[in-house]
Protein backbone atom coordinates (compact mmCIF):
# COMPACT_ATOMS: atom_id res chain seq x y z
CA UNK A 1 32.16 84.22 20.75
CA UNK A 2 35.54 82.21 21.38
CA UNK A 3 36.43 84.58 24.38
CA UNK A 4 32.76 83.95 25.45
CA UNK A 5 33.16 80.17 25.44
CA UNK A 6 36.80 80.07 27.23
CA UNK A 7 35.00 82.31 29.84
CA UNK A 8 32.23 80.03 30.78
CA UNK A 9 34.66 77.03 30.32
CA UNK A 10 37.21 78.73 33.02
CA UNK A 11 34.03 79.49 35.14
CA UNK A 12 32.81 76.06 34.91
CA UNK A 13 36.02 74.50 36.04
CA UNK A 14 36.47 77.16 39.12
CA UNK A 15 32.58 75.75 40.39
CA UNK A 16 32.50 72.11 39.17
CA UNK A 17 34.72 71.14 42.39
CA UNK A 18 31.78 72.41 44.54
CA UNK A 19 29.43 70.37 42.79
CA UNK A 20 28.88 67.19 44.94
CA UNK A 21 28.19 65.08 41.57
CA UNK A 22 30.98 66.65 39.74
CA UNK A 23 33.90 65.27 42.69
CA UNK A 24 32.40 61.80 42.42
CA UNK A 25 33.09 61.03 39.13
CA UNK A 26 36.45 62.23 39.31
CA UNK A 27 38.93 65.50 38.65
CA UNK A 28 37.06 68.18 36.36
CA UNK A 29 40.57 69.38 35.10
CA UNK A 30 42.19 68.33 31.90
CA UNK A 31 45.25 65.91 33.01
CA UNK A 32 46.45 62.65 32.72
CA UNK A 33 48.67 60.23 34.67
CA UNK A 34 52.09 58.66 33.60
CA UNK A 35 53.75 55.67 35.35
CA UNK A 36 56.54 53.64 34.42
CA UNK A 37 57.87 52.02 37.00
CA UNK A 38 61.72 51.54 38.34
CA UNK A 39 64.74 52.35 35.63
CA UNK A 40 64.91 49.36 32.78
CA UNK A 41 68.19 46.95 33.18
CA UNK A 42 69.60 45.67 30.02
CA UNK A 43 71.37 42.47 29.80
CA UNK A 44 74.35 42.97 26.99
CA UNK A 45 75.82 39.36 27.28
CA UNK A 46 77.14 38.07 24.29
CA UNK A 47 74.19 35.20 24.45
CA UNK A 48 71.42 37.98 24.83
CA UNK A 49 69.37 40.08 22.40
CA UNK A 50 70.33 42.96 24.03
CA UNK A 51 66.18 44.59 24.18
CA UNK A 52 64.56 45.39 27.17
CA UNK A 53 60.85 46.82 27.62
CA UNK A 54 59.56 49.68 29.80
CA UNK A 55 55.99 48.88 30.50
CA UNK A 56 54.06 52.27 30.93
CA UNK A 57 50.11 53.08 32.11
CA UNK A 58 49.06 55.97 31.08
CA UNK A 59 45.54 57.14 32.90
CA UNK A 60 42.56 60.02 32.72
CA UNK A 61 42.16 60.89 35.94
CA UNK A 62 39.10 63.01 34.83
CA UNK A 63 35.39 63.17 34.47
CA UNK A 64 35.44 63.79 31.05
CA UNK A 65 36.76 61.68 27.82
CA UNK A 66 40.12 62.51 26.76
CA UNK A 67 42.52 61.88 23.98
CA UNK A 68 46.02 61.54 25.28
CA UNK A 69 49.61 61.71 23.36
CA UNK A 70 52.53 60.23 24.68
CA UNK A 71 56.36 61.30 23.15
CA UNK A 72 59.98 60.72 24.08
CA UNK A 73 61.32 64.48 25.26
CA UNK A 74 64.92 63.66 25.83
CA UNK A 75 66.93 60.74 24.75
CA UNK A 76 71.25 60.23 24.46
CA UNK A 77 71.56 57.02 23.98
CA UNK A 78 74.18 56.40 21.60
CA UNK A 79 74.80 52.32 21.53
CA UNK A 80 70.81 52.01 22.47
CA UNK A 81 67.79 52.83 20.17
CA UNK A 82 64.79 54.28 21.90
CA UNK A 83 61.18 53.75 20.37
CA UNK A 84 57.45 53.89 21.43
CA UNK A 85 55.06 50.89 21.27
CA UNK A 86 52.23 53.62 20.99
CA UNK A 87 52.17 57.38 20.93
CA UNK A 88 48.14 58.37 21.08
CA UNK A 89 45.12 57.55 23.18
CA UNK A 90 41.64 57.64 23.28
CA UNK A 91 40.61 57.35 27.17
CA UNK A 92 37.36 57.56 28.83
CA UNK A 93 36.89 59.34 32.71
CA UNK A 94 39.08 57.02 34.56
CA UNK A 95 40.15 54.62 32.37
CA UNK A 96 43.85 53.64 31.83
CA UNK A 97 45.97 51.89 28.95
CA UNK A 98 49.90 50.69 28.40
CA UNK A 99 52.38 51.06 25.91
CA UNK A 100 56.11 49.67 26.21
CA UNK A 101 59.13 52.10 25.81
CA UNK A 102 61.67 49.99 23.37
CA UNK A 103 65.07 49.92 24.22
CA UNK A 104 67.37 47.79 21.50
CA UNK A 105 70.71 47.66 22.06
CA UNK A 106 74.29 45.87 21.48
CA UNK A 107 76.07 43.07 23.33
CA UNK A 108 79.35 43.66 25.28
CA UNK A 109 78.37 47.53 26.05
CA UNK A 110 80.15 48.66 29.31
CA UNK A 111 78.65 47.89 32.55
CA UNK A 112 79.77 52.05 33.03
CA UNK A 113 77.16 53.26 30.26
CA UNK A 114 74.06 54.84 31.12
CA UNK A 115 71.47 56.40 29.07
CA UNK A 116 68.56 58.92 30.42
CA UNK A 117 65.37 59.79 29.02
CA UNK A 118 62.27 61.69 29.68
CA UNK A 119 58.69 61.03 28.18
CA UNK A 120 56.05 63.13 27.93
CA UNK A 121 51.95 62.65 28.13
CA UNK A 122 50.14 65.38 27.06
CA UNK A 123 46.32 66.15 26.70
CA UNK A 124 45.22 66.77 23.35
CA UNK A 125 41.77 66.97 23.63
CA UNK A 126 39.07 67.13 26.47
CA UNK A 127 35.22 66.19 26.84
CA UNK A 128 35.98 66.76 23.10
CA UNK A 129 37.29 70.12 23.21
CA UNK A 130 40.72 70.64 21.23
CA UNK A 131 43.62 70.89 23.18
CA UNK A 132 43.71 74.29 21.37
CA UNK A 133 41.01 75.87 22.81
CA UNK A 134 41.85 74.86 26.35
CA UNK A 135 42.81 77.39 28.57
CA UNK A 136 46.50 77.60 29.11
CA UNK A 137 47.85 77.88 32.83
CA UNK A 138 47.60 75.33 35.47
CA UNK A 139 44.58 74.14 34.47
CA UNK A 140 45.60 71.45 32.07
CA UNK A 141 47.82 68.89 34.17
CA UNK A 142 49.88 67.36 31.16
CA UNK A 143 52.74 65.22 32.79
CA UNK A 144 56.49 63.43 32.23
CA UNK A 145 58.40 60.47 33.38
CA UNK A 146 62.13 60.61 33.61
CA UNK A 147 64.46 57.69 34.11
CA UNK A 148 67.87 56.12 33.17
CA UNK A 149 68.63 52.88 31.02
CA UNK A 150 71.06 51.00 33.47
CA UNK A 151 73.42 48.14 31.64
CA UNK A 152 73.45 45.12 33.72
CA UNK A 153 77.20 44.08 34.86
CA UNK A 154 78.05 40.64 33.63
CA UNK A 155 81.54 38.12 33.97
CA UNK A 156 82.94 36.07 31.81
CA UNK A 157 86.69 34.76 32.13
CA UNK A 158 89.50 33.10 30.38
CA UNK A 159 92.47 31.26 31.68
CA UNK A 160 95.47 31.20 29.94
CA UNK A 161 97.48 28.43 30.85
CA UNK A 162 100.20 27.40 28.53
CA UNK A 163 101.37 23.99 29.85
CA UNK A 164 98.38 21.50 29.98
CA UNK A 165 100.47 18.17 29.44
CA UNK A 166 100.55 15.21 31.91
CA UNK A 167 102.53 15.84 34.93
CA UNK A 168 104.65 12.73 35.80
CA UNK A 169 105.33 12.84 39.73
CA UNK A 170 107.40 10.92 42.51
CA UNK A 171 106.41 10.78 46.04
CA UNK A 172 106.32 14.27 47.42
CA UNK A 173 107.25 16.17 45.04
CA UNK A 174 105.66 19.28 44.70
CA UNK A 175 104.21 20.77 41.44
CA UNK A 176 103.84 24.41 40.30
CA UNK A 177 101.66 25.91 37.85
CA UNK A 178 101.52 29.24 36.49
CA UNK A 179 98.99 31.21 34.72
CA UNK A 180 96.82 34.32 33.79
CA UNK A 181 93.28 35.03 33.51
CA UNK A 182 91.67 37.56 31.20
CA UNK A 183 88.54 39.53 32.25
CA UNK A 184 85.81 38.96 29.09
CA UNK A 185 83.18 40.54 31.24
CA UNK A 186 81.62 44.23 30.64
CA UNK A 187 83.15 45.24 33.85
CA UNK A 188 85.62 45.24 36.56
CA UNK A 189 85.62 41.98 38.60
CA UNK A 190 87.13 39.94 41.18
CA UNK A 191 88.67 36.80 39.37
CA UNK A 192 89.52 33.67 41.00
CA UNK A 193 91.50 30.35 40.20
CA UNK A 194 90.57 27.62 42.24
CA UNK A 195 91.48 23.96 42.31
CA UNK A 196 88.18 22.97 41.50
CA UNK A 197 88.54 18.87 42.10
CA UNK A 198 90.62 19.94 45.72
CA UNK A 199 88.93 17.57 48.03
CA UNK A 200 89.28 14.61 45.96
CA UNK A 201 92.67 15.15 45.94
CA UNK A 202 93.02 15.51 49.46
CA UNK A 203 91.43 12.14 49.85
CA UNK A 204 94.42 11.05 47.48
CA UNK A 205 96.63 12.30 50.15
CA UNK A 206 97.67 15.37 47.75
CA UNK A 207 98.26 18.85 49.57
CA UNK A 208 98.19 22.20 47.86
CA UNK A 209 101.52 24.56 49.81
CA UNK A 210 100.39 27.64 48.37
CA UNK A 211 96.86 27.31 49.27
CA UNK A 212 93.82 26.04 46.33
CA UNK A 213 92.66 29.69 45.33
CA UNK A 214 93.99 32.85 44.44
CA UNK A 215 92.30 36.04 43.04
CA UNK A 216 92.64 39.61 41.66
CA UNK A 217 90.71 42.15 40.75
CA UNK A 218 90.92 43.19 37.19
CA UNK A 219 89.95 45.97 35.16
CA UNK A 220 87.24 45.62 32.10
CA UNK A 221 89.11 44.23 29.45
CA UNK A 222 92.18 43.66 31.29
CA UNK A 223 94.52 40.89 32.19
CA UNK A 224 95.99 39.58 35.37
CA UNK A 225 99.32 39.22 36.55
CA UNK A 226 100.97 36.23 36.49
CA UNK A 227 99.81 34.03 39.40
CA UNK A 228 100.97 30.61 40.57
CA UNK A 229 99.52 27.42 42.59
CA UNK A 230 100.97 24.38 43.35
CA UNK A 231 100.39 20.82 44.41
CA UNK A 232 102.34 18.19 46.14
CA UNK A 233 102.08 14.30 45.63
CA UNK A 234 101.77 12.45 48.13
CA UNK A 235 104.51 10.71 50.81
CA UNK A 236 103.75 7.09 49.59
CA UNK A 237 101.49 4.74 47.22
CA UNK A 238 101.14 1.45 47.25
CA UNK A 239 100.14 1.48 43.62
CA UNK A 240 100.37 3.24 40.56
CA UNK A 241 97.99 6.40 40.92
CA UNK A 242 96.55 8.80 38.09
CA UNK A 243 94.42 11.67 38.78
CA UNK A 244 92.52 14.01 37.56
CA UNK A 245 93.52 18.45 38.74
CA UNK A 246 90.69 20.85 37.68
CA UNK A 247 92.05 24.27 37.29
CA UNK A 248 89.16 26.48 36.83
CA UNK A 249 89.03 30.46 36.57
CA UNK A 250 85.51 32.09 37.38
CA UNK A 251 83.91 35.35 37.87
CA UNK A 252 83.84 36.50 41.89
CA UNK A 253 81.32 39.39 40.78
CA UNK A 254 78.95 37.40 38.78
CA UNK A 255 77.75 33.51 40.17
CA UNK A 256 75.88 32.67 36.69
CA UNK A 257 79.31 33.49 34.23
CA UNK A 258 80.54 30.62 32.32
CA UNK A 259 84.00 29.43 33.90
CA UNK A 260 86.95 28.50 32.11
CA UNK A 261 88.94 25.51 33.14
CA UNK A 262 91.88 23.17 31.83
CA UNK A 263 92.09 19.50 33.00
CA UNK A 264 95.91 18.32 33.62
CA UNK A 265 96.67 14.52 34.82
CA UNK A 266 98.56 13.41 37.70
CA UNK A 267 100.26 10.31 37.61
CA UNK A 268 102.69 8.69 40.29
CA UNK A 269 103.98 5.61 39.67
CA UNK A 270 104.46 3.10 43.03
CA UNK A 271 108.37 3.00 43.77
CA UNK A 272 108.02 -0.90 43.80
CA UNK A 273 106.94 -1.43 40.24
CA UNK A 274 109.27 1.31 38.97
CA UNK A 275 111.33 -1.13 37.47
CA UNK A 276 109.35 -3.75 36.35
CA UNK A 277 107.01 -4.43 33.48
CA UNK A 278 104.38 -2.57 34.04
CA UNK A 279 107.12 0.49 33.84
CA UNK A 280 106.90 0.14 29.54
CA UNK A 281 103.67 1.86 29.99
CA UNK A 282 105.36 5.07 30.20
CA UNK A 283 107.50 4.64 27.43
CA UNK A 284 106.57 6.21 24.05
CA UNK A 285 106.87 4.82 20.76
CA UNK A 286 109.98 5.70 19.56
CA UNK A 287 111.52 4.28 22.90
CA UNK A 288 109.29 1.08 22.07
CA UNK A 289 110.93 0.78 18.89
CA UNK A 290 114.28 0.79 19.34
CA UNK A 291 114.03 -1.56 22.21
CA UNK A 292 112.18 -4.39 19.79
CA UNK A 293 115.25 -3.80 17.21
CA UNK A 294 117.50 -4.20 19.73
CA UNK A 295 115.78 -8.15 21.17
CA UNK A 296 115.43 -8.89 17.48
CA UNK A 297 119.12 -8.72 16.56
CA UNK A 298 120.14 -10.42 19.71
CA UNK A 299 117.76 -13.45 18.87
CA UNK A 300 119.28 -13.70 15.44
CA UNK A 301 122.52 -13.44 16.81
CA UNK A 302 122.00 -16.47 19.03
CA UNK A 303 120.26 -18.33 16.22
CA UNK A 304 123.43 -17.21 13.92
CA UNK A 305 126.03 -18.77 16.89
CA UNK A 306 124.09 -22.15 17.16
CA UNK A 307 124.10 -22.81 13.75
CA UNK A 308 128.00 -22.14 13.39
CA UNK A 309 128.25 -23.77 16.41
CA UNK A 310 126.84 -27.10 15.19
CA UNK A 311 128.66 -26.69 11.63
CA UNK A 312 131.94 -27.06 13.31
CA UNK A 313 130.86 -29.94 15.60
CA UNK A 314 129.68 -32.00 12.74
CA UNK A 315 132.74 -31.27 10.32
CA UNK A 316 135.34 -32.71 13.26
CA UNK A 317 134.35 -36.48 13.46
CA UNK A 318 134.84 -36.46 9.61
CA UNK A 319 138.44 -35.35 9.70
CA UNK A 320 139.68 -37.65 12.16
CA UNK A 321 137.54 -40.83 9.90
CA UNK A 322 139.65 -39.23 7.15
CA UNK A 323 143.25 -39.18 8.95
CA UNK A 324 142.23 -42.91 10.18
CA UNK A 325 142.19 -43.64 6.44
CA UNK A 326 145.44 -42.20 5.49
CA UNK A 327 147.47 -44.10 7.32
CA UNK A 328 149.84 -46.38 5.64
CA UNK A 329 149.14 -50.06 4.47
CA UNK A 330 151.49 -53.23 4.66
CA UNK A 331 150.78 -55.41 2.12
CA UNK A 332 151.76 -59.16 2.35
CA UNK A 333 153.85 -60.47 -0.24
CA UNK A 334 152.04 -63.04 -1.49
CA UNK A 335 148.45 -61.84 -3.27
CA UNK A 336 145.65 -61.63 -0.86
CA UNK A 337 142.40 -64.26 -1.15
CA UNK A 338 139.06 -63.03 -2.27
CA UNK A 339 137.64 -62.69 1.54
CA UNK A 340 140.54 -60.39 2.25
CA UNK A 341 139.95 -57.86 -0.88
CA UNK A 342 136.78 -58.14 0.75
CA UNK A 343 137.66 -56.59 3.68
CA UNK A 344 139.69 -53.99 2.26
CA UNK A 345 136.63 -52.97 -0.01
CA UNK A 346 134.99 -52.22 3.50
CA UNK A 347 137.72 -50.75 5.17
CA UNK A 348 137.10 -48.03 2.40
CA UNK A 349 133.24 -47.96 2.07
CA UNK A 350 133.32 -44.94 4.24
CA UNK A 351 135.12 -42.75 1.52
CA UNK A 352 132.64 -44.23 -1.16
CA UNK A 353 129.83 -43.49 0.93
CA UNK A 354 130.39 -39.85 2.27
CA UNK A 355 127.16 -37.70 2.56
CA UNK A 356 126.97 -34.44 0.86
CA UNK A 357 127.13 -31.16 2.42
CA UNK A 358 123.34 -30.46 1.85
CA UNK A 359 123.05 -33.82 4.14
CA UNK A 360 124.68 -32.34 6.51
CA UNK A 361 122.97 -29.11 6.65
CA UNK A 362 119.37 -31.28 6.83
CA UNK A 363 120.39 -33.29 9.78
CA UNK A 364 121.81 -29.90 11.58
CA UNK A 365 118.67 -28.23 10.85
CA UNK A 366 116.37 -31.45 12.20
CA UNK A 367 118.51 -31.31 15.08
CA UNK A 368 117.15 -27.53 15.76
């Protein structure tokens, strides 16, 4: 009875195509269609998820229902996972579905890796007849999609620059800086260090001697060599001048990396005002210090001077009054009348009336 039934069914197949009706409504042969498209492209940055979806549309390209299967045949991935959105089907003559093929992987994987894979669709059943009981040979057209999981290259830089501190310049002197960058990226790549701010600078009157860029190509994980640039200040300012110099590193592979840059000042200070006031700007605090300890103590060593100084003036007019007073008296012979004890009571009022030394200290001090 089976043997009966694959019989007709094989005979049926071999004459449907010359039925006029039959080609219309489509192929009278178990199969199905698979299509999925170019390879998937994962993008590992560190800021990703690291997933990516393979959209496939899996057709019956027959005249008849089908119910359709869909598995993954071949996978290697070892940093990637690879699952199926769906994996069965229920399709009628010439209708189509999707599914997504899953790929979930890490961050940072090698631009180098690449992962292939192969999935199947298979016919299970037909106008409702098991897949079991379908003839085997090339009438059942079950079909496969192969492809590889490519990991997208990315950049990502950083410059190591170990002197970032203000650069004090004269007029045309020339500056050097030295540095090397480190390639973060997932893949080889052309580095560069520019002089990002350059045509400001030039504006300034600034030149650059060994050029405002210099680059190397460096290996995934890998560091540079040492490399150097350098700037010169200009030939003359009228004025104190303080700029900004960008030194950036970025990716020559990748336009959308992040950069890395460091930010170093300029100044040049106008040989006219060198000397002057304006100069204690540049002075730091200890400096400050020492020079306000130093006009302290010669303020309070005037102040000391002018107060000796007046001490000793007032004390002199007091010892000649007193040598006036010592010199010797002739007294008459005959005792003196009442008008002249008189007078020699104020020849020595002076010596009764002598101020004290803390008088003498007020009136120096009211002189000040």
């Amino acid at each position: 009875m089976r043997k009966g039934l694959i019989l007709c069914l094989v005979l049926v197949l071999f004459l449907a195509p010359c039925l006029p009706s039959a080609s219309a409504q489509g192929s009278p042969l178990p199969a199905v269609e698979l299509d999925c498209g170019s390879d998937p492209v994962m993008d590992v940055r560190p800021t990703s998820d690291a997933e990516v979806r393979l959209t496939c549309t899996v057709t019956n390209p027959t005249s008849a229902s089908e119910d359709i299967s869909v598995e993954m045949i071949e996978w290697d991935g070892t940093l990637v996972e690879m699952s199926l959105s769906e994996d069965s089907f229920t399709l009628a003559a010439g209708e189509e579905d999707t599914f997504d093929v899953i790929f979930d992987g890490q961050t940072k994987i090698p631009a180098s890796t690449e992962y292939s894979f192969e999935i199947g669709a298979k016919v299970e059943s037909w106008n409702s007849l098991p897949y079991g009981q379908l003839p085997d040979g090339p009438w059942v057209a079950n079909t496969s999609h192969t492809g590889d999981l490519i990991v997208e290259s990315y950049g990502m830089v950083e410059l190591l620059l170990s002197d970032v501190t203000t650069r004090y310049m004269d007029t045309s002197e020339e500056v050097e800086f030295s540095f090397q960058v480190t390639n973060k990226g997932n893949d080889d790549d052309k580095l560069e260090v520019v002089f990002f701010n350059a045509a400001d600078l030039e504006a300034a009157q600034f030149s650059f001697p060994s050029g405002k860029l210099v680059s190397e190509t460096v290996a995934y994980q890998g560091t540079s060599s040492v490399k150097t640039l350098s700037i010169r200040a200009p030939s003359s300012v009228t004025e104190d001048l303080r700029m900004p110099l960008i030194i950036r590193a970025q990716s020559g592979n990748d336009d959308s990396a992040p950069f890395s840059e460091y930010t170093i000042q300029l100044d040049i200070t106008a040989p006219s005002q060198g000397g002057g006031i304006e100069g204690l700007d540049s002075l730091n605090s200890d400096s400050t210090l020492m020079y306000a300890a130093i006009g302290g103590g010669s303020i309070l060593l005037v102040l000391f001077l002018v107060v000796l100084l007046r001490v000793v003036t007032k004390r002199k007019p007091k010892a000649a009054k007193q040598l006036q007073v010592q010199q010797p008296l002739i007294l008459p012979d005959e005792p003196a009348d009442v008008d002249n004890l008189d007078d020699l009571d104020d020849l020595f009022s002076d010596l009764d009336d002598e101020p004290s030394s803390d008088d003498e200290f007020d009136d120096l001090f009211d002189d000040l």
